[in-house]
Protein backbone atom coordinates (compact mmCIF):
# COMPACT_ATOMS: atom_id res chain seq x y z
CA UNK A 1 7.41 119.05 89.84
CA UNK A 2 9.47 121.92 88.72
CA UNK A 3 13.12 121.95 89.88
CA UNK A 4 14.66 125.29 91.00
CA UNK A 5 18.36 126.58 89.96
CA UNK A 6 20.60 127.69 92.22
CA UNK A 7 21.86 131.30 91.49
CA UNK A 8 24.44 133.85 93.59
CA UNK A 9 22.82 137.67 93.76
CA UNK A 10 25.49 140.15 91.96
CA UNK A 11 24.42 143.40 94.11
CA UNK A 12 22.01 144.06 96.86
CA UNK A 13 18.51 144.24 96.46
CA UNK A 14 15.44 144.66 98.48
CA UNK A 15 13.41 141.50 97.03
CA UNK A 16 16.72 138.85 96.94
CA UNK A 17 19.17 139.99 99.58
CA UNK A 18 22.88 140.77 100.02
CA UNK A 19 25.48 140.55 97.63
CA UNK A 20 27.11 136.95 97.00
CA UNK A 21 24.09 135.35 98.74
CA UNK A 22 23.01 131.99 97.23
CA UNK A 23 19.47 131.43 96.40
CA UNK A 24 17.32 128.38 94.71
CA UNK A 25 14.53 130.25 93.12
CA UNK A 26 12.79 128.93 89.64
CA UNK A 27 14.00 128.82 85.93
CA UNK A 28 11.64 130.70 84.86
CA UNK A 29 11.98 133.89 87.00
CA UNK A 30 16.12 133.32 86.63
CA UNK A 31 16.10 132.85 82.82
CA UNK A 32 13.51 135.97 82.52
CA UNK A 33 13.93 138.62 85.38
CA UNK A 34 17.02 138.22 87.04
CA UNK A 35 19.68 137.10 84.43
CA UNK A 36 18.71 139.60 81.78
CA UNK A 37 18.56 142.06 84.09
CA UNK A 38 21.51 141.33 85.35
CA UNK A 39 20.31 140.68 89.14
CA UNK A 40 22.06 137.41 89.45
CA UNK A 41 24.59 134.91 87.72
CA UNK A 42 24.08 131.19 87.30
CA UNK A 43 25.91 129.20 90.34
CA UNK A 44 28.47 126.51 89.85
CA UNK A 45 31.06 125.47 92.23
CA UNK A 46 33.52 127.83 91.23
CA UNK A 47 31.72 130.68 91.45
CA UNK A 48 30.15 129.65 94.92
CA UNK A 49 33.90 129.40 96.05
CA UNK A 50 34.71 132.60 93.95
CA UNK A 51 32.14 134.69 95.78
CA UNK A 52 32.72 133.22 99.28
CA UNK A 53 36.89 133.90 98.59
CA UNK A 54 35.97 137.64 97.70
CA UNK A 55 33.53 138.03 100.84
CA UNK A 56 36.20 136.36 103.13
CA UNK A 57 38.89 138.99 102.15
CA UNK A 58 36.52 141.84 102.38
CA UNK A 59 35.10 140.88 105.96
CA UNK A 60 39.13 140.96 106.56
CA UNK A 61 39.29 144.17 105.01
CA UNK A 62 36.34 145.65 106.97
CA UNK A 63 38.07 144.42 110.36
CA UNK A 64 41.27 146.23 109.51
CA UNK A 65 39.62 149.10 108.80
CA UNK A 66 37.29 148.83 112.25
CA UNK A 67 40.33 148.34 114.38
CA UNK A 68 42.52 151.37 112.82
CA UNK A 69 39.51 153.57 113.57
CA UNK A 70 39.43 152.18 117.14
CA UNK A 71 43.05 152.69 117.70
CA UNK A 72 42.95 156.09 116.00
CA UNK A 73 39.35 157.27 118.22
CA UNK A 74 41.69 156.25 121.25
CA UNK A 75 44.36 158.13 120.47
CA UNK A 76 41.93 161.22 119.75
CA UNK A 77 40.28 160.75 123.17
CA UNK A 78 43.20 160.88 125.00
CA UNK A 79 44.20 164.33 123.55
CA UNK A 80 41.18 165.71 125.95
CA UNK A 81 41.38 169.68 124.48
CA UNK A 82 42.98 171.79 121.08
CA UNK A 83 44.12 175.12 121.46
CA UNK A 84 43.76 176.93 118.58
CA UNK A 85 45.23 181.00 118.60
CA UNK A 86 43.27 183.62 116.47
CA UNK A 87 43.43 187.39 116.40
CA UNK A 88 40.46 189.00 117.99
CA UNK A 89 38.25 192.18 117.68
CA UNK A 90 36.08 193.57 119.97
CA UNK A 91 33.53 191.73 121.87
CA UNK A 92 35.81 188.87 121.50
CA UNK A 93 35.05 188.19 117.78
CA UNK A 94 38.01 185.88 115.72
CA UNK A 95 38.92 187.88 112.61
CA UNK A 96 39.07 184.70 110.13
CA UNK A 97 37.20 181.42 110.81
CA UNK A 98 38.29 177.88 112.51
CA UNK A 99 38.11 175.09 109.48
CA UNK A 100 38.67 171.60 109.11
CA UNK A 101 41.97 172.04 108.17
CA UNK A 102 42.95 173.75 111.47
CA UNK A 103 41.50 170.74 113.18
CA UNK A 104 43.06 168.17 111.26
CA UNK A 105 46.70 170.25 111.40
CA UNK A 106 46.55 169.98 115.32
CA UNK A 107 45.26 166.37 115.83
CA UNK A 108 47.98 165.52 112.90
CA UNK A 109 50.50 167.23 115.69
CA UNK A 110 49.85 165.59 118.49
CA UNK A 111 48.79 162.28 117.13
CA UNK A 112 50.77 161.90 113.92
CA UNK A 113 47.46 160.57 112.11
CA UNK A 114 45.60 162.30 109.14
CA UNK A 115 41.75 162.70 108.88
CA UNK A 116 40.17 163.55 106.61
CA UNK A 117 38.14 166.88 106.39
CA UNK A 118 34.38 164.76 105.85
CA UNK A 119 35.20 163.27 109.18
CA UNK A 120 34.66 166.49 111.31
CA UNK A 121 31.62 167.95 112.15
CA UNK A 122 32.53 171.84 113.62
CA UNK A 123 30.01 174.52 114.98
CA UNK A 124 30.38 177.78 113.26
CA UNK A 125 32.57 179.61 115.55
CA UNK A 126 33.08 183.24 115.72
CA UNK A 127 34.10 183.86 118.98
CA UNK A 128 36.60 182.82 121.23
CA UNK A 129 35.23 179.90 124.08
CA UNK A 130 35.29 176.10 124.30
CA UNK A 131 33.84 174.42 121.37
CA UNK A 132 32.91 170.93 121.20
CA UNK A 133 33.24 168.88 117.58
CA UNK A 134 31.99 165.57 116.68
CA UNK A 135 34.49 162.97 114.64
CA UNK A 136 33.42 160.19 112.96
CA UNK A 137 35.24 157.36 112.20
CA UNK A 138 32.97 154.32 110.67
CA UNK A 139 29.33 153.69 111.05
CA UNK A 140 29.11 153.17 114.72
CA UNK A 141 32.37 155.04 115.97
CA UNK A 142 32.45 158.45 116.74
CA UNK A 143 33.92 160.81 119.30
CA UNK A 144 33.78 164.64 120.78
CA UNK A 145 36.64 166.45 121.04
CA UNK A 146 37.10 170.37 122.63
CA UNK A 147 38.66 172.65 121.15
CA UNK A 148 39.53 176.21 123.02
CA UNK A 149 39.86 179.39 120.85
CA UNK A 150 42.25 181.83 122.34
CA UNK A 151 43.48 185.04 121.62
CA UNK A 152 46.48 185.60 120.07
CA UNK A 153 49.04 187.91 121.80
CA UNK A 154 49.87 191.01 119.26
């Protein structure tokens, strides 16, 4: 009767699972796949309580993180439209072009929080109309928000 080892997996992988997972499996596959290859460390009691101490803190982490995107995707939706004031040509063309940047200076103005540029999601817009742009937060948390293009007053 062979006796299996118990190992913890060091990254994610499609044939042992996720990261810090503890799994019996048998010496030889351990002592000639995984642990030269780096797959997986021997387990002991420390590093079971090691590996659960890291996950607990980043679990915490990844909560903190959820809930500031929450709180910030509130604030966001309760801004409802941006104005934005460009120069126009005829046909109501914008000379120039609406970026990130003019996104993120407005929400920064009325919200006092920062995005960053990867966040947004903007239509190419060359004329002046409603727009609407798409800001993600995390995985699963995402919102719209309008933006108007006026003209500017010469």
């Amino acid at each position: 009767m062979k006796k299996n080892i118990t190992v913890i997996v060091k990254q994610t992988h499609d044939n042992l699972g996720e990261k810090g997972q503890v799994l019996k499996v048998s010496p030889g596959y351990a002592f000639n796949y995984l642990l030269p290859n780096n797959l997986v460390e021997l387990a002991t009691k420390g590093k079971i309580k090691h590996f659960n101490m890291f996950t607990k803190i980043a679990n915490q982490k990844k909560d903190i993180v959820k809930m500031e995107a929450i709180k910030l995707k509130n604030q966001i939706q309760q801004i409802k439209k941006i104005s934005i004031k460009r120069k126009i040509g005829q046909q109501q063309q914008i000379f120039g072009s609406i970026n990130e940047k003019d996104i993120i200076q407005k929400i920064l103005e009325q919200t006092k929080s920062k995005l960053d540029k990867k966040q947004i999601q903007i239509p190419e817009i060359k004329n002046t109309g409603i727009f609407n742009i798409l800001i993600k937060f995390i995985e699963n948390e995402s919102c719209y928000l309008q933006i108007q293009i006026v003209p500017e007053n010469i």
